[in-house]
Protein backbone atom coordinates (compact mmCIF):
# COMPACT_ATOMS: atom_id res chain seq x y z
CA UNK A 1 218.44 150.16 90.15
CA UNK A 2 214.78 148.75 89.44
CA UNK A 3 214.70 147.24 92.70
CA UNK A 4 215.71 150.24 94.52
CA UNK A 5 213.31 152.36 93.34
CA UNK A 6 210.36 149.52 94.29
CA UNK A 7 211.62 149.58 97.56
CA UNK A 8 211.63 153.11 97.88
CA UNK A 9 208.40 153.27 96.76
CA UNK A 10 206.83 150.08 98.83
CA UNK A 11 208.67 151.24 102.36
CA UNK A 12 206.10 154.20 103.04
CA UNK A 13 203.14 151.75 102.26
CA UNK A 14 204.23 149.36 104.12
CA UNK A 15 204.68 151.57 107.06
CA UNK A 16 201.80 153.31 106.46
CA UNK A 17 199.89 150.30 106.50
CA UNK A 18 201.40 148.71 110.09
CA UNK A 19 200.55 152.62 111.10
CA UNK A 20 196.56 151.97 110.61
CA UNK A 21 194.24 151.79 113.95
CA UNK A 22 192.55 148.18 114.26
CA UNK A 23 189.80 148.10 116.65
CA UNK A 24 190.14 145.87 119.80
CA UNK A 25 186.31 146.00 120.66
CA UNK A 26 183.02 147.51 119.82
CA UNK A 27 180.35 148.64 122.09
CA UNK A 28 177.21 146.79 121.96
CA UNK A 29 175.67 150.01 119.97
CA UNK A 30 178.39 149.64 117.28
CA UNK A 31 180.35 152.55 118.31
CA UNK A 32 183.84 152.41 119.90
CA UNK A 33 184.54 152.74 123.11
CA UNK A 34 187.39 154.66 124.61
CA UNK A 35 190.97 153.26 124.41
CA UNK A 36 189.92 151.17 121.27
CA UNK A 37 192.27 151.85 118.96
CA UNK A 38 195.49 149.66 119.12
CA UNK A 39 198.61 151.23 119.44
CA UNK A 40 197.01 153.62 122.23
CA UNK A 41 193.90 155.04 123.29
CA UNK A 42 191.39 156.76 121.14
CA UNK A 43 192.38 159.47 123.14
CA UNK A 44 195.76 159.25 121.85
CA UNK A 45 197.78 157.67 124.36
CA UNK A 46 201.25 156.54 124.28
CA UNK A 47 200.85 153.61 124.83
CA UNK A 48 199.58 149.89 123.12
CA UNK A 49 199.93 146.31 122.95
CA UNK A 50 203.25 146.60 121.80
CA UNK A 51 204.28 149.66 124.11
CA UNK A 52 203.69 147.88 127.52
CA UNK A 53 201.22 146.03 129.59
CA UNK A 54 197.52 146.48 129.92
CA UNK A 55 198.36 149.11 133.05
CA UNK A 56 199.35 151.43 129.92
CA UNK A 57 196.11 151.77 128.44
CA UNK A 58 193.76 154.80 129.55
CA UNK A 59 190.80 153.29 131.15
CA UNK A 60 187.31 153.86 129.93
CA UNK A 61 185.25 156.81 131.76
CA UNK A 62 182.38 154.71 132.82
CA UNK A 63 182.15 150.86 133.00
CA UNK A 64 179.55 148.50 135.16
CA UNK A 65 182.54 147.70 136.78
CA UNK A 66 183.52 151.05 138.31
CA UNK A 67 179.54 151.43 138.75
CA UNK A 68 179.48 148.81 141.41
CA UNK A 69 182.44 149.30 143.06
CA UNK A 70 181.49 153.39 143.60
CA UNK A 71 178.10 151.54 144.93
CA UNK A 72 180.59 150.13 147.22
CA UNK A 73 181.90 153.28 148.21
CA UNK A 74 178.33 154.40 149.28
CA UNK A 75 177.46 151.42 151.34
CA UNK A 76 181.10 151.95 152.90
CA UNK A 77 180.02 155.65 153.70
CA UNK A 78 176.92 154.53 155.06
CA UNK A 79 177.88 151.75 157.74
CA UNK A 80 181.38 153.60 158.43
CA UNK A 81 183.09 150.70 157.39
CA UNK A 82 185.61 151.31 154.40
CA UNK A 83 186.43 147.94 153.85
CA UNK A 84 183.58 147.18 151.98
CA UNK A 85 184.90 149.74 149.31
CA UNK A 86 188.44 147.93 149.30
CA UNK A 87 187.93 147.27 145.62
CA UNK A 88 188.15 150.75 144.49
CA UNK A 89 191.02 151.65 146.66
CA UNK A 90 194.68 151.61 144.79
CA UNK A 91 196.17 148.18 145.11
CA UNK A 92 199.26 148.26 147.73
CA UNK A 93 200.95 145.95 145.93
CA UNK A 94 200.70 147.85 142.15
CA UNK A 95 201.48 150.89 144.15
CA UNK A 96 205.06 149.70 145.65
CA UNK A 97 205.58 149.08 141.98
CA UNK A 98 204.54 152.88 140.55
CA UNK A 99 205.59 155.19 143.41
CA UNK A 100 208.98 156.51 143.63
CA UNK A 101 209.49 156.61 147.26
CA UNK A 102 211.70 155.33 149.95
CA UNK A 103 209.28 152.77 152.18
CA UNK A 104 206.02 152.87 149.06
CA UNK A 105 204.67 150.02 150.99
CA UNK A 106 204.30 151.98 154.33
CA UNK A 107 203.67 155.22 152.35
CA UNK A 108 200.37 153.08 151.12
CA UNK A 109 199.64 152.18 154.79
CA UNK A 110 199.79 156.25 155.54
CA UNK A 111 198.43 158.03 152.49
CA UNK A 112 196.09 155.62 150.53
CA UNK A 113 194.46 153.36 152.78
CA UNK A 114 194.83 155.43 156.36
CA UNK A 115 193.50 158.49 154.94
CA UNK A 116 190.97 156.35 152.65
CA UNK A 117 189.72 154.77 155.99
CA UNK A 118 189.59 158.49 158.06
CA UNK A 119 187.23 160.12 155.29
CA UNK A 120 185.19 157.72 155.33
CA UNK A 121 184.45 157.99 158.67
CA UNK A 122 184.19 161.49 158.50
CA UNK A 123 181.83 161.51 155.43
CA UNK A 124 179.73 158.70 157.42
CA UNK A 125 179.24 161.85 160.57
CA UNK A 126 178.45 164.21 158.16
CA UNK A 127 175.31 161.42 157.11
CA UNK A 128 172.45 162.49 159.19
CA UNK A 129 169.49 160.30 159.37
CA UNK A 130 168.59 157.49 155.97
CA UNK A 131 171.08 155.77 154.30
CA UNK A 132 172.43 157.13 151.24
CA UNK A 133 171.63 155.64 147.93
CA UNK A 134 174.35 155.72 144.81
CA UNK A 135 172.93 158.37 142.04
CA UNK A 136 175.85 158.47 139.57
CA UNK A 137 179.27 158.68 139.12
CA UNK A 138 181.37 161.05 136.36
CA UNK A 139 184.85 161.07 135.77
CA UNK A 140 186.51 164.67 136.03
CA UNK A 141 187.66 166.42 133.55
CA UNK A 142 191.17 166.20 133.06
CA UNK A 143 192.71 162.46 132.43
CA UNK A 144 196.21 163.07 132.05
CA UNK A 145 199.45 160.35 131.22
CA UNK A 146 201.16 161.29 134.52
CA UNK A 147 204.88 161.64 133.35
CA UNK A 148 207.94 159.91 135.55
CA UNK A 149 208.84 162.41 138.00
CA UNK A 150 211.59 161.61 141.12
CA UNK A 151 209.97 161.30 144.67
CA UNK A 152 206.13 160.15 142.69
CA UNK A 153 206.21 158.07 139.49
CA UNK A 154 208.30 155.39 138.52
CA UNK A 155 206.69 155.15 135.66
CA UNK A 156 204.17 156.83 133.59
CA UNK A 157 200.21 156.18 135.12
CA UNK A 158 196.78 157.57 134.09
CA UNK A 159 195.75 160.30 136.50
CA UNK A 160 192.47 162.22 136.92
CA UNK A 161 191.42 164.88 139.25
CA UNK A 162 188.27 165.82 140.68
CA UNK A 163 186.20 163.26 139.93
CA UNK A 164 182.62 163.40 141.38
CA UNK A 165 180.24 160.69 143.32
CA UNK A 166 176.84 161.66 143.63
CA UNK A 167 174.24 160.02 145.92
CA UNK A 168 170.67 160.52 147.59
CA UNK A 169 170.30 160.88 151.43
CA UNK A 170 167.28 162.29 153.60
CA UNK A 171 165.75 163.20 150.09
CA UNK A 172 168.55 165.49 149.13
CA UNK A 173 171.26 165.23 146.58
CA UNK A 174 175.17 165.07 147.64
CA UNK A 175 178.11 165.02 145.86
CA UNK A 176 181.49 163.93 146.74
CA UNK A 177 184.94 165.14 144.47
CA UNK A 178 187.17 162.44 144.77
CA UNK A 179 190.76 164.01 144.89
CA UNK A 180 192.69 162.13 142.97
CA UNK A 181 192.42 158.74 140.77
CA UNK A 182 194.56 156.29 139.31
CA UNK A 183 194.39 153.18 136.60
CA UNK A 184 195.37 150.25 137.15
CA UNK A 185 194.87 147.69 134.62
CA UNK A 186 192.59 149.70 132.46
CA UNK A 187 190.38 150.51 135.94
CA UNK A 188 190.40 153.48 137.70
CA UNK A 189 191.14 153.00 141.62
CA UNK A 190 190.93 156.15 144.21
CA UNK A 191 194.63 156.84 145.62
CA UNK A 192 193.25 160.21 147.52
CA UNK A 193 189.71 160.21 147.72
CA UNK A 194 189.43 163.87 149.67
């Protein structure tokens, strides 16, 4: 009877205890950064180390990373040449493996890299005169767990809407909303960018 009641009494502490958030990393201020905690993001996402691959984790809202590739995205814009801004486009590959569709591989070719291509172009026309510079980036709003859903997800992705690219040109200020964004292995990569 004893050692019932010490378990009894020891299970919710011990469950308690593998329950705690550990961080993973610390900014270089000290604070944490988003998606920190294990077990999920900060944020409180669903997912962890122990809950699936590094795909699963919500990826930060601003990294040098993402910096330099939406730089990329500029210079594409500029010389009307999207491949230079390959790197921020949704990998074909990782998207055959998220998107519940008959053909995903030509459905890439069509809807993430053929319409990537044609605004670029047409945001390169609308360019009159000086080459744009990059000004800033800013996630939008509303990062959402995208759930599994027949003819999209095969699995559950990190989605955000309406993010916004903002550069100089001819001494004025532009902004771009970028449609739609996806992670990818805690990155965020354009899948519709207008």
């Amino acid at each position: 009877m004893r050692r019932l009641s010490i378990a009894l009494i020891l299970t919710p502490i011990l469950l308690l205890a593998s329950c705690t958030p550990k961080t993973v990393g610390d900014s270089a201020d000290g604070s944490m950064e988003a998606g920190s905690w294990e077990g999920g993001s900060a944020e409180g996402g669903a997912f962890g180390p122990d809950g699936g691959g590094a795909e699963d984790f919500q990826p930060p809202a601003s990294s040098e990373e993402l910096g330099t590739r939406m730089k990329h995205l500029v210079e594409a814009i500029a010389q009307d040449n999207p491949d230079l801004a390959k790197d921020l486009l949704y990998p074909r590959d990782a998207y055959k493996e998220l998107k519940d569709a008959k053909d995903p591989a030509k459905l890439w070719d069509k809807k993430v890299d053929g319409a990537f291509k044609r605004t670029v172009h047409r945001l390169h026309k609308r360019l009159k005169g000086g080459a744009p510079t990059f000004s800033s980036f800013a996630i939008g709003p509303g990062v959402e767990l995208a759930k599994v859903r027949k003819s999209d997800l095969k699995k559950p992705a990190w989605r955000v809407k309406h993010s916004r690219l903002t550069f100089m040109a001819d001494g004025k200020t532009h902004t771009i909303e970028i449609s739609e964004m996806t992670a990818y292995r805690g990155s965020w990569y354009v899948t519709k960018l207008r």
